[in-house]
C-alpha atoms as a PDB file:
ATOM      1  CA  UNK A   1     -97.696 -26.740  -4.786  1.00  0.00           C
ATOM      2  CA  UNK A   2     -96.417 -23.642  -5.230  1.00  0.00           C
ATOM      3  CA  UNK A   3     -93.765 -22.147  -7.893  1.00  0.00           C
ATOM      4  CA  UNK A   4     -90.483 -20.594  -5.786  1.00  0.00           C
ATOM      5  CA  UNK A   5     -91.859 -20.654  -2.764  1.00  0.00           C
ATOM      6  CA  UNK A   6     -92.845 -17.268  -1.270  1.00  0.00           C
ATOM      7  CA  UNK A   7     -91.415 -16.283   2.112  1.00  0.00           C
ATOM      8  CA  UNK A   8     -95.282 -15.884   2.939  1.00  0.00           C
ATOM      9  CA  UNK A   9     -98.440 -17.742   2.198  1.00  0.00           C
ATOM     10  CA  UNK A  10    -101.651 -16.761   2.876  1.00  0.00           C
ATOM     11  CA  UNK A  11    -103.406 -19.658   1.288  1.00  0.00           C
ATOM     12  CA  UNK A  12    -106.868 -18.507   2.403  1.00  0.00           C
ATOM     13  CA  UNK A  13    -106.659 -15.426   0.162  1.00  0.00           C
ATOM     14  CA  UNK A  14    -104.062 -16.795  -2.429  1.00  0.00           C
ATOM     15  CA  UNK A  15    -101.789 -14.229  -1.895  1.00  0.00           C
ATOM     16  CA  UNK A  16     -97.848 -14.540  -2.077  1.00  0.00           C
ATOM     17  CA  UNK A  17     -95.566 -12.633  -0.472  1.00  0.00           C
ATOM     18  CA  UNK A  18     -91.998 -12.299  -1.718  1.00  0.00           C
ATOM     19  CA  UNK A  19     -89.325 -10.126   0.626  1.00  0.00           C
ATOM     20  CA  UNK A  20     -86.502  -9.575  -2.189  1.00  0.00           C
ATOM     21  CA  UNK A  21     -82.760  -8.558  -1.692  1.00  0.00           C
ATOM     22  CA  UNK A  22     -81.969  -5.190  -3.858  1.00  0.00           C
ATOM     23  CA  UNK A  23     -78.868  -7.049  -5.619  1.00  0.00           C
ATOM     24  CA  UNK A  24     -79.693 -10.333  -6.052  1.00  0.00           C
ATOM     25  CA  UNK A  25     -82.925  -9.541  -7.577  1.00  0.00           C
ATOM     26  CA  UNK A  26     -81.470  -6.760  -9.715  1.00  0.00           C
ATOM     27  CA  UNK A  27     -83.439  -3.420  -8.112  1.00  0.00           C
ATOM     28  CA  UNK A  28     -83.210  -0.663 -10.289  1.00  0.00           C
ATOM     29  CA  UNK A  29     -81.885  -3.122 -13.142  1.00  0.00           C
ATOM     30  CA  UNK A  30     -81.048   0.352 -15.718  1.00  0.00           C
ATOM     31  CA  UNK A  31     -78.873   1.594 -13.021  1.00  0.00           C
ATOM     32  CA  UNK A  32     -77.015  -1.485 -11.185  1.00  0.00           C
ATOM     33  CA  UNK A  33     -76.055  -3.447 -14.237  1.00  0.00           C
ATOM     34  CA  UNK A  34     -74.110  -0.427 -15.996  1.00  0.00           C
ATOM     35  CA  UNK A  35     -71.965  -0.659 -12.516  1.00  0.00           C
ATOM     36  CA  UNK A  36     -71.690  -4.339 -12.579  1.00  0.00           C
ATOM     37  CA  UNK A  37     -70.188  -3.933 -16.104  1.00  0.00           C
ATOM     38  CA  UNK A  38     -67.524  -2.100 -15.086  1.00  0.00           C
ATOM     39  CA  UNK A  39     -66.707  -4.145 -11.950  1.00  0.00           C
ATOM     40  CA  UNK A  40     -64.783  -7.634 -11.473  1.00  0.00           C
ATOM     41  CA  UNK A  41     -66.440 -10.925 -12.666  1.00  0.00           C
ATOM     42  CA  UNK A  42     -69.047  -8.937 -14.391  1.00  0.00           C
ATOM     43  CA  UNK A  43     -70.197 -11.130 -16.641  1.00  0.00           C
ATOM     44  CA  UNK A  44     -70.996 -14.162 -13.860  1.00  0.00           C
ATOM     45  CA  UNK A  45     -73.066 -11.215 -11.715  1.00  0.00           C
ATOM     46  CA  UNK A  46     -75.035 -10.139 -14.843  1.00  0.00           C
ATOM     47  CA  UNK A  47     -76.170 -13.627 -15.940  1.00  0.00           C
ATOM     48  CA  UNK A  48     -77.443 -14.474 -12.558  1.00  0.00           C
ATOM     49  CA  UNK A  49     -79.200 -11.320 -11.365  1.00  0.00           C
ATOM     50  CA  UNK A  50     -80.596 -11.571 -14.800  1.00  0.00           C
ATOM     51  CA  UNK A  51     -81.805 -15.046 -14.718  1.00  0.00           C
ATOM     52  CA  UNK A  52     -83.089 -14.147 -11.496  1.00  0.00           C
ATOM     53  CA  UNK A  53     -85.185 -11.060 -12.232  1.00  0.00           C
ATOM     54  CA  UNK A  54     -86.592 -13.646 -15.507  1.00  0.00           C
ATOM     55  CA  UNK A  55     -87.388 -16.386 -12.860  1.00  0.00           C
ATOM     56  CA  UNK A  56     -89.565 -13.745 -10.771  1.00  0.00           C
ATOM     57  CA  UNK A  57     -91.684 -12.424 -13.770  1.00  0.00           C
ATOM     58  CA  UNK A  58     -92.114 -15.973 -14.602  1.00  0.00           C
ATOM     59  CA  UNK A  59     -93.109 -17.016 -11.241  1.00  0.00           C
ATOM     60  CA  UNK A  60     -95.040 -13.786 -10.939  1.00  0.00           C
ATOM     61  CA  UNK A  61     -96.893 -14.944 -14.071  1.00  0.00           C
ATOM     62  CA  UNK A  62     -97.446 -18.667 -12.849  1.00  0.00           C
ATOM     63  CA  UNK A  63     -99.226 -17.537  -9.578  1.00  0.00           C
ATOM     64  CA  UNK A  64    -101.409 -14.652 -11.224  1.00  0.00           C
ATOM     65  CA  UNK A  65    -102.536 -17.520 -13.758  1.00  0.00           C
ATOM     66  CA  UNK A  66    -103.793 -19.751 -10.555  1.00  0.00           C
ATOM     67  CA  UNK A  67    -105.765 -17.239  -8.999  1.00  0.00           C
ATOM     68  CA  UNK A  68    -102.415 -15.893  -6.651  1.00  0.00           C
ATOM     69  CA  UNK A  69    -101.978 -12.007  -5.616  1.00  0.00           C
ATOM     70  CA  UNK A  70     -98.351 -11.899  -5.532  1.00  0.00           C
ATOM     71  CA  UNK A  71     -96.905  -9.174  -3.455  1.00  0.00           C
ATOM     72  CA  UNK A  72     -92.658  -8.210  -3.134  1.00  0.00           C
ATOM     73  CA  UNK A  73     -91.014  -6.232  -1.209  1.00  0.00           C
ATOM     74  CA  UNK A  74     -87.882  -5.207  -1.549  1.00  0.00           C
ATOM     75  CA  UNK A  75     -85.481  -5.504   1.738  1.00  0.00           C
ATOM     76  CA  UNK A  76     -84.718  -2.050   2.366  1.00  0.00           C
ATOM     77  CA  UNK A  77     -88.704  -0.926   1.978  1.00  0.00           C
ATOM     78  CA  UNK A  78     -89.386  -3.789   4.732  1.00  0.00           C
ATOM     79  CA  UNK A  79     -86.440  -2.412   6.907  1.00  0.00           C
ATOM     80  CA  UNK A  80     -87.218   1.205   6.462  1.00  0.00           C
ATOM     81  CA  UNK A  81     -91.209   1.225   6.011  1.00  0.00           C
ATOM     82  CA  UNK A  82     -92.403  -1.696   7.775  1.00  0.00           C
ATOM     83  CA  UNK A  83     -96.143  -0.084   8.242  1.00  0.00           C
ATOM     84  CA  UNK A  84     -96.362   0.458   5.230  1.00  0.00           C
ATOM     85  CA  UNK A  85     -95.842  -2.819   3.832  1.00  0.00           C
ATOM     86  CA  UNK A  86     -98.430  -4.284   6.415  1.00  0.00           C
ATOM     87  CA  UNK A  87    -100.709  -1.924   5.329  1.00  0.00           C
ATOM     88  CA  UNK A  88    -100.183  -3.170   1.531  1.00  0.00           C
ATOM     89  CA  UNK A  89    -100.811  -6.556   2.715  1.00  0.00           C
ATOM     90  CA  UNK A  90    -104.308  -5.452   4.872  1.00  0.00           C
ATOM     91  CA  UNK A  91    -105.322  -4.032   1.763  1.00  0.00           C
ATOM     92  CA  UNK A  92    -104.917  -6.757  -0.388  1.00  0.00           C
ATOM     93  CA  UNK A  93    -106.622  -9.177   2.172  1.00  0.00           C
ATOM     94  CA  UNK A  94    -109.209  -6.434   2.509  1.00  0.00           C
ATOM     95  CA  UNK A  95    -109.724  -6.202  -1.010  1.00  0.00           C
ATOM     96  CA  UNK A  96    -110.028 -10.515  -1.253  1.00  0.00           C
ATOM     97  CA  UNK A  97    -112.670 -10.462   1.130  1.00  0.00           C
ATOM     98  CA  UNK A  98    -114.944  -8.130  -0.552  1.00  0.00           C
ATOM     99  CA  UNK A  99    -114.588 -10.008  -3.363  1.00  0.00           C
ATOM    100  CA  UNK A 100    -115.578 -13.231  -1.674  1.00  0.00           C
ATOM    101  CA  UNK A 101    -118.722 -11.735  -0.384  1.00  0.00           C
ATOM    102  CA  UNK A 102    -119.669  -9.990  -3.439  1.00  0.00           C
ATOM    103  CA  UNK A 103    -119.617 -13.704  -5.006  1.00  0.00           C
ATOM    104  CA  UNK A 104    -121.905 -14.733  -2.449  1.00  0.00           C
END
């Protein structure tokens, strides 16, 4: 079973795909949490996007450790660059299945 589950599994590959929301997840951290600081109920918004960008490197961590590529996007890059996230995940499968045959 999987830690967090990803929005998509490619179990033959082992990769796990993560599409994450900008503030919730805390995108460009340095910058956002300065404004949260100075805005209402700051100190409830800056606990939980932290605990939440701590839960993904751990969960990040998990998966690597059991063999898992773990891929995330970040909302806007899947809204604005779609191709280029497919191409991302091509790449990875790609690069999974020359592995497997070089272990043949």
């Amino acid at each position: 079973m999987l830690p967090r589950n990803p929005d998509i599994a490619i179990t033959k590959y082992k990769i796990a795909i993560f599409c994450d929301g900008e503030f919730f997840h805390g995108k460009d951290w340095e910058v956002l949490r300065p404004k949260l600081e100075k805005s209402n109920n700051s100190e409830f918004w800056i606990n939980k996007i932290s605990k939440n960008r701590q839960r993904d490197e751990d969960v990040n961590k998990k998966l690597q450790f059991e063999g898992w590529t773990v891929i995330r996007f970040w909302g806007t890059d899947i809204r604005k660059n779609i191709d280029e996230c497919i191409k991302v995940i091509e790449e990875t499968i790609l690069d999974k299945q020359i592995a497997e045959y070089n272990e043949e």
